[in-house]
C-alpha atoms as a PDB file:
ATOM      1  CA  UNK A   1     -79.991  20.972 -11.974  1.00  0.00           C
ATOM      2  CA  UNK A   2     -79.260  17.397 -10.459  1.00  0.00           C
ATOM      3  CA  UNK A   3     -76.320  15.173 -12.003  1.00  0.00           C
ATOM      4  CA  UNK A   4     -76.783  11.676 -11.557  1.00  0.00           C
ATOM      5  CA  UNK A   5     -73.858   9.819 -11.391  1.00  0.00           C
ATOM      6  CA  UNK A   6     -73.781   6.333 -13.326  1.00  0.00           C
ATOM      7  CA  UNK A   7     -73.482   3.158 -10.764  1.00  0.00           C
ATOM      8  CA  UNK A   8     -70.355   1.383 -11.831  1.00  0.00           C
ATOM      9  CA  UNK A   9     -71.308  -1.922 -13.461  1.00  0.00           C
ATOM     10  CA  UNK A  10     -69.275  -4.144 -11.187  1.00  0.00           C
ATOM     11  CA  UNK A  11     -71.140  -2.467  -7.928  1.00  0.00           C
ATOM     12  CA  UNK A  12     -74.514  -3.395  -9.272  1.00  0.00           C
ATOM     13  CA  UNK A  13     -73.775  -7.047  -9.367  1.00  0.00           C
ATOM     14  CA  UNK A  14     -71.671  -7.321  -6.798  1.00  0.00           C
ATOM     15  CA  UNK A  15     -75.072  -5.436  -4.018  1.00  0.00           C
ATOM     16  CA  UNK A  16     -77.380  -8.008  -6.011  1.00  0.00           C
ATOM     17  CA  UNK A  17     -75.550 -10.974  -5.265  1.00  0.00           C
ATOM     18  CA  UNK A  18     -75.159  -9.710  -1.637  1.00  0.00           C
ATOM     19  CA  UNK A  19     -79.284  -9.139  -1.070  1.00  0.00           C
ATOM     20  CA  UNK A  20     -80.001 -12.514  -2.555  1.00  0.00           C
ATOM     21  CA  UNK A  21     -77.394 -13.856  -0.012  1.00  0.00           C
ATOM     22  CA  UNK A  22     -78.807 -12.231   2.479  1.00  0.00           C
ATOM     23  CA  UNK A  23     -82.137 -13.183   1.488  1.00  0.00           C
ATOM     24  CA  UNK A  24     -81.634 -17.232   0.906  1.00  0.00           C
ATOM     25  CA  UNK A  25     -80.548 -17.340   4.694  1.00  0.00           C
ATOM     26  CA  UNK A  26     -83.714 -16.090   5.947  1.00  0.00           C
ATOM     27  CA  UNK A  27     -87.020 -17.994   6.178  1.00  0.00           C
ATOM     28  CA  UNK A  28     -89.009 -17.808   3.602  1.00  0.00           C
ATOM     29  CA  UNK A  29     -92.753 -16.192   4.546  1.00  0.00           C
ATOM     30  CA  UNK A  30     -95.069 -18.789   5.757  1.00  0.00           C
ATOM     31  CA  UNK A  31     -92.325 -21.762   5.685  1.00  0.00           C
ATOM     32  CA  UNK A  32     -93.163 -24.242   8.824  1.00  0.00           C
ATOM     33  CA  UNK A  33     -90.970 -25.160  12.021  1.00  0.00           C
ATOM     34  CA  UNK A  34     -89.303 -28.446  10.618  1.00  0.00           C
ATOM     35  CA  UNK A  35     -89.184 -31.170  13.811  1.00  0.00           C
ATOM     36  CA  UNK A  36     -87.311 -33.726  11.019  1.00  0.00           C
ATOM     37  CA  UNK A  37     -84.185 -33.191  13.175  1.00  0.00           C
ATOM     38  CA  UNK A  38     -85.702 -32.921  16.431  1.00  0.00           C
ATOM     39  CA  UNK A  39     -85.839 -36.617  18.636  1.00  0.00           C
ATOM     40  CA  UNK A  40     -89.467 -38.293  18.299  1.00  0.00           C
ATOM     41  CA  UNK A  41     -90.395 -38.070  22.254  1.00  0.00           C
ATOM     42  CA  UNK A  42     -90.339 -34.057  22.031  1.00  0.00           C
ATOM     43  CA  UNK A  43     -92.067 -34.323  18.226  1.00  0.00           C
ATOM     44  CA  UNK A  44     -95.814 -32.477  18.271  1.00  0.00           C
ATOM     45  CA  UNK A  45     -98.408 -34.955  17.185  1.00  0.00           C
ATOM     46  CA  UNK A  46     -99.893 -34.512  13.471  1.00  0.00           C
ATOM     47  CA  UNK A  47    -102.508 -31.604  13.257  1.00  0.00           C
ATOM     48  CA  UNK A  48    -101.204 -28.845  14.497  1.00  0.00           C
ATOM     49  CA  UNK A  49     -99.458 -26.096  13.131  1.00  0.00           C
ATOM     50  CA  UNK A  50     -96.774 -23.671  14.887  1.00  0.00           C
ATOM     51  CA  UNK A  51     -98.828 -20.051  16.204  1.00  0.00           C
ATOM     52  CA  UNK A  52     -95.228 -18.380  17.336  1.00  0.00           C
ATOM     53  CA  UNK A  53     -91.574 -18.758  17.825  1.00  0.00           C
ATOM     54  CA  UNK A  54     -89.923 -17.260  20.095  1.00  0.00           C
ATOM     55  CA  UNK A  55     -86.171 -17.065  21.338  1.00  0.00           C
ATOM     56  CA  UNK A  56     -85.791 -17.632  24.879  1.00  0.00           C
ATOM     57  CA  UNK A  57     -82.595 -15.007  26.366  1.00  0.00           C
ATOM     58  CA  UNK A  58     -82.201 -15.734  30.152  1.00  0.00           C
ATOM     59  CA  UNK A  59     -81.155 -17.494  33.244  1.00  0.00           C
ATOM     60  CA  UNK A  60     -82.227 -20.122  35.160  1.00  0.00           C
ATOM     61  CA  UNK A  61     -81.380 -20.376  39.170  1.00  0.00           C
ATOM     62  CA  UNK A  62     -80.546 -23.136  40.963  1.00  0.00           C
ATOM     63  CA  UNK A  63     -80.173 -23.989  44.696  1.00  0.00           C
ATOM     64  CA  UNK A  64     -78.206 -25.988  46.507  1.00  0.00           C
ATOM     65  CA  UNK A  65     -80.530 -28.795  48.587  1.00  0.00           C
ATOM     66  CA  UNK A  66     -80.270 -31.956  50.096  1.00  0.00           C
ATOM     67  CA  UNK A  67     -80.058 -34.675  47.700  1.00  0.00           C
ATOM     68  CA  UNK A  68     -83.524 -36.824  48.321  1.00  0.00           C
ATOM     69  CA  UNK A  69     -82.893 -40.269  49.533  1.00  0.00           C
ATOM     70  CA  UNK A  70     -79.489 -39.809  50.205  1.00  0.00           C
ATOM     71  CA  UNK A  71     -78.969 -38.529  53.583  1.00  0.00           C
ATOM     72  CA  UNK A  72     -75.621 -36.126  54.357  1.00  0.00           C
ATOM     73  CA  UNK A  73     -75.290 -35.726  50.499  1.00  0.00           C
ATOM     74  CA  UNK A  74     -76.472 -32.204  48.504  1.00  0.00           C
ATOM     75  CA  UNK A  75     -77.110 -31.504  44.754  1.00  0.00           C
ATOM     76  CA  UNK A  76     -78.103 -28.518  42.770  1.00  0.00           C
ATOM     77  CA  UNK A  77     -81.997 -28.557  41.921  1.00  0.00           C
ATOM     78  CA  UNK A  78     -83.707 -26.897  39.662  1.00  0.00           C
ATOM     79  CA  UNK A  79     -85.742 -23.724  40.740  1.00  0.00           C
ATOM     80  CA  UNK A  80     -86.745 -21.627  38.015  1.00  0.00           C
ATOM     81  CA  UNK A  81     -86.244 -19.924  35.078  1.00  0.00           C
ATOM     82  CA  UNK A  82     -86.387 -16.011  33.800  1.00  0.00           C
ATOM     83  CA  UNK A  83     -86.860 -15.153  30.888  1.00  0.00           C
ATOM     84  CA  UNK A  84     -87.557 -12.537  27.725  1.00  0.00           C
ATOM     85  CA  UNK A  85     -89.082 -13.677  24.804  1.00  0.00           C
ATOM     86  CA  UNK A  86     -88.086 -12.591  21.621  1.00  0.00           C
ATOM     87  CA  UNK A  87     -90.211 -12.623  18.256  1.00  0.00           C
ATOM     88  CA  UNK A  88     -87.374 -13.387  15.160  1.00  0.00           C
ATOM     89  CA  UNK A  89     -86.929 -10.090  14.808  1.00  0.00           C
ATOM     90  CA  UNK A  90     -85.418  -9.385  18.195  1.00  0.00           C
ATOM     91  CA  UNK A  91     -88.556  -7.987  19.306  1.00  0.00           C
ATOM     92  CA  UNK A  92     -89.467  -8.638  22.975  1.00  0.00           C
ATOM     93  CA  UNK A  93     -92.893 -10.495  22.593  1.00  0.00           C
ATOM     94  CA  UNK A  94     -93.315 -12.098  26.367  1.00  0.00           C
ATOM     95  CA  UNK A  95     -91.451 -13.236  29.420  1.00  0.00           C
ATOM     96  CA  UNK A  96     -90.753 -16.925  30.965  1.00  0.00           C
ATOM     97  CA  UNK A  97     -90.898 -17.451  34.474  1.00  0.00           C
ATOM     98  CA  UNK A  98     -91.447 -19.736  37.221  1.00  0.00           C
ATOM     99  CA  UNK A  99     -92.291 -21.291  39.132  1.00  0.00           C
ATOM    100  CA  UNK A 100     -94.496 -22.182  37.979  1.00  0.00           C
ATOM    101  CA  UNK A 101     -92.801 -22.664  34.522  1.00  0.00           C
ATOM    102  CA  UNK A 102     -95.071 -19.777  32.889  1.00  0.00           C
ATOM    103  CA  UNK A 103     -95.237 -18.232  29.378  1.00  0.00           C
ATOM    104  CA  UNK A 104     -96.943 -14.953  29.400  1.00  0.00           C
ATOM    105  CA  UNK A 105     -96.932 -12.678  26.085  1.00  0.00           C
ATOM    106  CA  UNK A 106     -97.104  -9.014  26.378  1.00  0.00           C
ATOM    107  CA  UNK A 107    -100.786  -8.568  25.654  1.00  0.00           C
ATOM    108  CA  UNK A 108    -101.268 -10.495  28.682  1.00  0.00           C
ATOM    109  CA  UNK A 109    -102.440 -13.663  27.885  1.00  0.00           C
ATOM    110  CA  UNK A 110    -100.197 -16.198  29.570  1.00  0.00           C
ATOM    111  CA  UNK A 111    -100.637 -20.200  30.035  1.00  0.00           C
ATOM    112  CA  UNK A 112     -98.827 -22.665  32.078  1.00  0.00           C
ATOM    113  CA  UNK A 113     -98.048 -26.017  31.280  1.00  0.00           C
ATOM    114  CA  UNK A 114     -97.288 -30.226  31.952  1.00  0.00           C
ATOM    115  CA  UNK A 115     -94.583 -31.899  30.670  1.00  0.00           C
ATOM    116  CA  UNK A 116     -94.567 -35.148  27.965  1.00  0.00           C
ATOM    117  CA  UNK A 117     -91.142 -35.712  27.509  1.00  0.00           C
ATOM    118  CA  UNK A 118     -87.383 -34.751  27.522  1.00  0.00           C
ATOM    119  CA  UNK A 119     -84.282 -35.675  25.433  1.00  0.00           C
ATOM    120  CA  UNK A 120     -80.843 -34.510  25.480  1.00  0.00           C
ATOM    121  CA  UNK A 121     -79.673 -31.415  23.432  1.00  0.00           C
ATOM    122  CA  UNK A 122     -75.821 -31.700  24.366  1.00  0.00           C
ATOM    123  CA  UNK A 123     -73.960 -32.314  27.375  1.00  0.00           C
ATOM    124  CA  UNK A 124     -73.621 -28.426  28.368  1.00  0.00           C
ATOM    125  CA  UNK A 125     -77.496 -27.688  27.890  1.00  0.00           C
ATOM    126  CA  UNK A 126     -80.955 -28.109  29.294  1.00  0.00           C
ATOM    127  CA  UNK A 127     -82.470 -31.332  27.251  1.00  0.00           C
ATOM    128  CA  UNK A 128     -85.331 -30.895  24.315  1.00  0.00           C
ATOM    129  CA  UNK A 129     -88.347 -30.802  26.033  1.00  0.00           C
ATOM    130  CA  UNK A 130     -91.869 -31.001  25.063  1.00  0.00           C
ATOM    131  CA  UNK A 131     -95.184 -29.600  27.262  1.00  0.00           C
ATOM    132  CA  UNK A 132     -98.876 -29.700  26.683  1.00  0.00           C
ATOM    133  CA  UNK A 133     -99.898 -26.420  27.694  1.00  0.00           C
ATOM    134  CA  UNK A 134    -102.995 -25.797  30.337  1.00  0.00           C
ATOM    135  CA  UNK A 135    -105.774 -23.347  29.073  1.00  0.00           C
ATOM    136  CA  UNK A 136    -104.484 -19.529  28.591  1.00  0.00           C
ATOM    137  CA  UNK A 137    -105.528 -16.788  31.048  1.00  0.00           C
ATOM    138  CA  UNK A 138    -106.662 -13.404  29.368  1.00  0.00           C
ATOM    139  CA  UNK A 139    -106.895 -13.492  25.840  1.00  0.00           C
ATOM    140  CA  UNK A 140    -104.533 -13.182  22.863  1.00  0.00           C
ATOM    141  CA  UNK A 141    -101.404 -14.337  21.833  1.00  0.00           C
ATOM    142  CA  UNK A 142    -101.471 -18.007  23.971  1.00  0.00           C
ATOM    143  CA  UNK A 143    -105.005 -18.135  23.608  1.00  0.00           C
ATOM    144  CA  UNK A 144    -105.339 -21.952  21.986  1.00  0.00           C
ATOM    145  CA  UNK A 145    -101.871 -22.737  22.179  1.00  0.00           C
ATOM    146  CA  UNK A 146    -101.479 -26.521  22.577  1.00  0.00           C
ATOM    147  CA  UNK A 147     -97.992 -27.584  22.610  1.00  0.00           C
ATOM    148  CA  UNK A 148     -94.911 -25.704  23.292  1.00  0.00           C
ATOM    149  CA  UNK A 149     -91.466 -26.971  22.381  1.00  0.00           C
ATOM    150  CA  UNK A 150     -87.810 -25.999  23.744  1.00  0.00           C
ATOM    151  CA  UNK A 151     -85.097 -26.681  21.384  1.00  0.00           C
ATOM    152  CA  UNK A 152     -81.954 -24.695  19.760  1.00  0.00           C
ATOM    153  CA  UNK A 153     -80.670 -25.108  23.095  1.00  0.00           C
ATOM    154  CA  UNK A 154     -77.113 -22.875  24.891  1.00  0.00           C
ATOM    155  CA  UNK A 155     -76.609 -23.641  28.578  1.00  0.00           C
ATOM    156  CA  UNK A 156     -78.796 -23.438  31.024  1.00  0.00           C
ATOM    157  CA  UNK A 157     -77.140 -26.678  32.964  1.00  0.00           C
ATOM    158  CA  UNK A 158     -76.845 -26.580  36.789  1.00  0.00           C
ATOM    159  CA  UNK A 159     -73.830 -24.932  38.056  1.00  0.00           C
ATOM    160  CA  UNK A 160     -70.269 -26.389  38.102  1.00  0.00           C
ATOM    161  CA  UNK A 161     -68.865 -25.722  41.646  1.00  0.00           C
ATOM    162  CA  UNK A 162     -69.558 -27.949  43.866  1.00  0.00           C
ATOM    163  CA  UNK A 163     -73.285 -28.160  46.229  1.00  0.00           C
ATOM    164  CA  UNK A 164     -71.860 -28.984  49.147  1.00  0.00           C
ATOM    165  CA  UNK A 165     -73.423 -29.331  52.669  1.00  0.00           C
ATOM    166  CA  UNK A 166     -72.247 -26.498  54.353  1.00  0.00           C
ATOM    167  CA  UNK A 167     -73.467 -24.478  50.479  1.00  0.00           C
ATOM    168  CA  UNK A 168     -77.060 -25.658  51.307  1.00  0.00           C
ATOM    169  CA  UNK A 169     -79.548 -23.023  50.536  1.00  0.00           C
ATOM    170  CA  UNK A 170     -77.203 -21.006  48.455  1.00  0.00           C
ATOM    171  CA  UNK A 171     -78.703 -19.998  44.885  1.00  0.00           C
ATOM    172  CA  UNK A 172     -76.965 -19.643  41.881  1.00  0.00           C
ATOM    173  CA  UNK A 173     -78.156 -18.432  38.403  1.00  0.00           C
ATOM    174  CA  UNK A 174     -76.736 -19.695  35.310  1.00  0.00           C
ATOM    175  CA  UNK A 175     -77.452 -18.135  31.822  1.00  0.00           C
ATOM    176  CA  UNK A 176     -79.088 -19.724  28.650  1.00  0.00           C
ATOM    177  CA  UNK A 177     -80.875 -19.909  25.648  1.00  0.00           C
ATOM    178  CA  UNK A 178     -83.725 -21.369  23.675  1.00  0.00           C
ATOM    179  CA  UNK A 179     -86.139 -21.360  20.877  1.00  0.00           C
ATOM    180  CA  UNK A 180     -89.652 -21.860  22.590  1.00  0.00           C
ATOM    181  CA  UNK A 181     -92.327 -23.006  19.662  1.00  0.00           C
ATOM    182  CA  UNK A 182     -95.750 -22.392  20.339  1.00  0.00           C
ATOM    183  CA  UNK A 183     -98.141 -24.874  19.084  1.00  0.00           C
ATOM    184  CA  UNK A 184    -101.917 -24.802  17.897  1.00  0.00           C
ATOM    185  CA  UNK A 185    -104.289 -27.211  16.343  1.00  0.00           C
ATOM    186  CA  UNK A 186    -104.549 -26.756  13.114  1.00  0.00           C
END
């Protein structure tokens, strides 16, 4: 025969309070994206709701060039980003890559995009920025997706030695994250 041993009344209390802790962090189920906080420029227009949000873990690589217009002078440019695409969870749920800047979930379906606007995050990451995506290839997961937001930014700015002419054509990758929201009319 079993013996169950009685939970001590100060444990029970004490795992409750934990799990609704635990619990009043998280989301709630079905809560919406808030852009209150976010600057207007990189704001989705009214009438349309968020499809997925991902979180952005990877690097972007720059290259030393020749600054344009400015003869005998270099600067780091911007030549593309790489990417995997995390559901909430953790979950991988796509990749990022470019160029061209493209979004492509793991069912396939992948859609690049234009850009509306930018506005800085911080001093030590890439800026907000807002897209209006092209029609999806394949179907699925960016199927319809309108609008795609970067924002919860961590690094991703060009690198901090020095481009200097005899460093042109040198690449250098620097890490960073982001949340990428995925947009859909509603």
């Amino acid at each position: 025969m079993r013996h169950l041993i009685p939970a001590r009344p100060v444990v029970v209390p004490l795992l409750a309070a934990a799990l609704l802790a635990a619990c009043g962090s998280m989301p709630a189920p079905g809560s919406a994206f808030s852009q209150a906080s976010l600057p207007a420029p990189i704001q989705v227009p009214a009438g349309h709701k968020v499809a997925l949000e991902t979180v952005g873990i990877g690097e972007i690589t720059y290259e030393c060039r020749d600054k344009a217009g400015a003869p005998g002078q270099t600067e780091w440019v911007f030549v593309g980003p790489k990417a995997v695409l995390n559901d909430r969870s953790g979950k991988a749920v796509g990749k990022y890559y470019g160029p061209p800047a493209t979004w492509e979930a793991n069912d396939g379906s992948k859609l690049t995009a234009t850009q509306l606007a930018v506005a800085p995050s911080g001093p030590t990451s890439l800026p907000f920025q807002l897209v209006k995506a092209n029609p999806a290839t394949g179907s699925g997961a960016m199927s319809g997706v309108t609008y795609i937001q970067r924002v919860a930014l961590q690094g991703g700015i060009a690198p901090a030695n020095a481009c200097t002419p005899a460093a042109k054509g040198q690449q250098e990758s620097v890490r960073y994250q982001a949340d990428y929201i995925f947009w859909k009319a509603a």
